[in-house]
C-alpha atoms as a PDB file:
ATOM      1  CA  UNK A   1       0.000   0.000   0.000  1.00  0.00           C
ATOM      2  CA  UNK A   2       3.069   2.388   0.827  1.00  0.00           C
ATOM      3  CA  UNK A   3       4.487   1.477  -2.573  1.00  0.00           C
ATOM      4  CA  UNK A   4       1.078   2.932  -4.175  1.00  0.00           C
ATOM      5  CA  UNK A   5       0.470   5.911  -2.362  1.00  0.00           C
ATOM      6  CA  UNK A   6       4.233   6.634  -3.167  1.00  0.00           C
ATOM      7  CA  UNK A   7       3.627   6.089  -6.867  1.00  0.00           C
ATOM      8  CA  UNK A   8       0.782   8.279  -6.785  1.00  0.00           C
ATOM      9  CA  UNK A   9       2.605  11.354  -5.281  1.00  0.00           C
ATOM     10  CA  UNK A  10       5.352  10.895  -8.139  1.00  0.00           C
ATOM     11  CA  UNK A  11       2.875  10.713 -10.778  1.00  0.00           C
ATOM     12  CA  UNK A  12       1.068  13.579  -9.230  1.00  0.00           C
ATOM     13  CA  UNK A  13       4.437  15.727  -9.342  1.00  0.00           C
ATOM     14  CA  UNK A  14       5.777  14.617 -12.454  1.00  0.00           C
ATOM     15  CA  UNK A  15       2.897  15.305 -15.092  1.00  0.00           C
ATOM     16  CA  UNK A  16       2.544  19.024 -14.465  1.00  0.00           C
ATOM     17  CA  UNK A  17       5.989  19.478 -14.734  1.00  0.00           C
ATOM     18  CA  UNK A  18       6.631  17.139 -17.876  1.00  0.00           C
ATOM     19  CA  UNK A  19       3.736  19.195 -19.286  1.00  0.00           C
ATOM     20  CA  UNK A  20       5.070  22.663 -17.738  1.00  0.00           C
ATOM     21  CA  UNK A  21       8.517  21.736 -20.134  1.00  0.00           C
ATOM     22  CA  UNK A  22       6.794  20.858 -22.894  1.00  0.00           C
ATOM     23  CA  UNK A  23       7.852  23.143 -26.151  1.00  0.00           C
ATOM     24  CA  UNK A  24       4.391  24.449 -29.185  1.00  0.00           C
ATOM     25  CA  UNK A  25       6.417  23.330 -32.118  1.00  0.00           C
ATOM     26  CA  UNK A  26       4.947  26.634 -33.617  1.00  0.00           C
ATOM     27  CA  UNK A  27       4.021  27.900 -36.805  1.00  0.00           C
ATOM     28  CA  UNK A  28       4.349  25.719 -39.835  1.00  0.00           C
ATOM     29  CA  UNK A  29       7.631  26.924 -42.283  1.00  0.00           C
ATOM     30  CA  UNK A  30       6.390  29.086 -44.780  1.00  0.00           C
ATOM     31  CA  UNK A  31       6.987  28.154 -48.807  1.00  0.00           C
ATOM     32  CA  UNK A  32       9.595  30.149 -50.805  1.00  0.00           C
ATOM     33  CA  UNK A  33      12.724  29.445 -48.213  1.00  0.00           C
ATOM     34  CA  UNK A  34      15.535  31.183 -50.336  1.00  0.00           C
ATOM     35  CA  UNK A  35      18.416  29.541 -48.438  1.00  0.00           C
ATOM     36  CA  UNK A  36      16.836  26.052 -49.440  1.00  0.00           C
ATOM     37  CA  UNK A  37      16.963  24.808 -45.840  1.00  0.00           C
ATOM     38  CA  UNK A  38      14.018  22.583 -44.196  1.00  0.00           C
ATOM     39  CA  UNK A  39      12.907  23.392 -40.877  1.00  0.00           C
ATOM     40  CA  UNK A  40      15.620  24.240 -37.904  1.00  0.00           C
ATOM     41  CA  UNK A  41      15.988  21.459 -35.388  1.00  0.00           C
ATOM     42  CA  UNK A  42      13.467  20.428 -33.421  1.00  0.00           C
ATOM     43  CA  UNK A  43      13.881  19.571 -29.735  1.00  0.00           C
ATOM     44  CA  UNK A  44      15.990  20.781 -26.286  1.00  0.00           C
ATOM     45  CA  UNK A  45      20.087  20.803 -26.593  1.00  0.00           C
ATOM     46  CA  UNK A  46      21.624  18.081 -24.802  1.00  0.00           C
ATOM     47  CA  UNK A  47      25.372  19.848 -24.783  1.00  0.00           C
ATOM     48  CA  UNK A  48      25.101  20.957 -20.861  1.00  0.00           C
ATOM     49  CA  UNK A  49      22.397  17.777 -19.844  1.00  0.00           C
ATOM     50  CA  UNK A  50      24.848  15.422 -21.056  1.00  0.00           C
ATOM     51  CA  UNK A  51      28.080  16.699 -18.987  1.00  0.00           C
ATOM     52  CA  UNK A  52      25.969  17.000 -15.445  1.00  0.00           C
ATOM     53  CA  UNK A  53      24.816  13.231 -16.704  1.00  0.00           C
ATOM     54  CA  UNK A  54      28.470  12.230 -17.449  1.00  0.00           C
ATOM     55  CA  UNK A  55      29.479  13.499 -14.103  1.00  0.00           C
ATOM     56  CA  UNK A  56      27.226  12.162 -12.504  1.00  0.00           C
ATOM     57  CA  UNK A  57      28.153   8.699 -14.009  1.00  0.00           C
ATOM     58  CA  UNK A  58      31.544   8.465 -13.390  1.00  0.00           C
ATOM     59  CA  UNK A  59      30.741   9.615  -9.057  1.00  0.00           C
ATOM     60  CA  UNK A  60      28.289   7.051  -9.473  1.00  0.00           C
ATOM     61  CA  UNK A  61      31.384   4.432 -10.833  1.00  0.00           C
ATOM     62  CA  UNK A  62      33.749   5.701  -8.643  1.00  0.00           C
ATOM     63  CA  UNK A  63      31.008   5.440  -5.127  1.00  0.00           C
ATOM     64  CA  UNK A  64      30.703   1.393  -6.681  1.00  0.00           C
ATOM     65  CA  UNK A  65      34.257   0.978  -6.934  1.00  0.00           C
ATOM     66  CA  UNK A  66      35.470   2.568  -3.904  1.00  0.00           C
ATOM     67  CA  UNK A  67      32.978   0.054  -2.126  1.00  0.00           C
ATOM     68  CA  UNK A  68      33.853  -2.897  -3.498  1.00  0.00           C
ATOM     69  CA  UNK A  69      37.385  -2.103  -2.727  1.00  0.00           C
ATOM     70  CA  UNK A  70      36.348  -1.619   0.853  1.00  0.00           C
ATOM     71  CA  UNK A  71      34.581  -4.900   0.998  1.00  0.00           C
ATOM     72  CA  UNK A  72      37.234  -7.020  -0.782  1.00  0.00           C
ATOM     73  CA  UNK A  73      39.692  -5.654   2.233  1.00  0.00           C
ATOM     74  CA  UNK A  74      37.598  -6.298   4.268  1.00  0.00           C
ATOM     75  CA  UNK A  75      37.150 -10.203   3.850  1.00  0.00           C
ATOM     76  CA  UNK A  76      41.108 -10.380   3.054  1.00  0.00           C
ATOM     77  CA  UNK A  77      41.478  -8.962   7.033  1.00  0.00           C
ATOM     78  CA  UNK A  78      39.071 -11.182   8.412  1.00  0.00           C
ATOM     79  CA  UNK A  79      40.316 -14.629   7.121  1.00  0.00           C
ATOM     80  CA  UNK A  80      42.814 -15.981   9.087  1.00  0.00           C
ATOM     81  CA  UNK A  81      46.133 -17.035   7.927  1.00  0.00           C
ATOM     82  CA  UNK A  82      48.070 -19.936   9.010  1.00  0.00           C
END
């Protein structure tokens, strides 16, 4: 039941704001384009996105790595030599 009302507050939060970002493609492109060009590009840039993502990525690998290396030296300390 927690796991429901949980999902409901996300969905609740998320919609309006996936709608609040949402872009009007606008007007259609009017005939007669000298330049010869379709339409410009459609959609958000991705240049600054994708660098907070990569960052994010690699503390992400290097939080995984750092504790496996902390539990591998850990079971080498406990296991008693001979």
């Amino acid at each position: 039941m927690k796991f429901n009302k949980w999902l409901l507050i996300i969905c609740l939060v998320m919609i309006p704001a996936i709608h609040a970002f949402s872009d009007d493609p606008g007007p259609p492109n009017p005939g007669g384009d000298p330049s010869g060009g379709g339409p410009g590009p459609v959609g958000a840039p991705i240049d600054g996105g994708l660098l907070i993502l990569l960052a994010q990525g690699v503390a992400y690998g290097g939080w995984k790595f750092y504790k496996l290396k902390k539990k591998t030296a850990s079971e080498t300390e406990s296991i008693p030599e001979d």
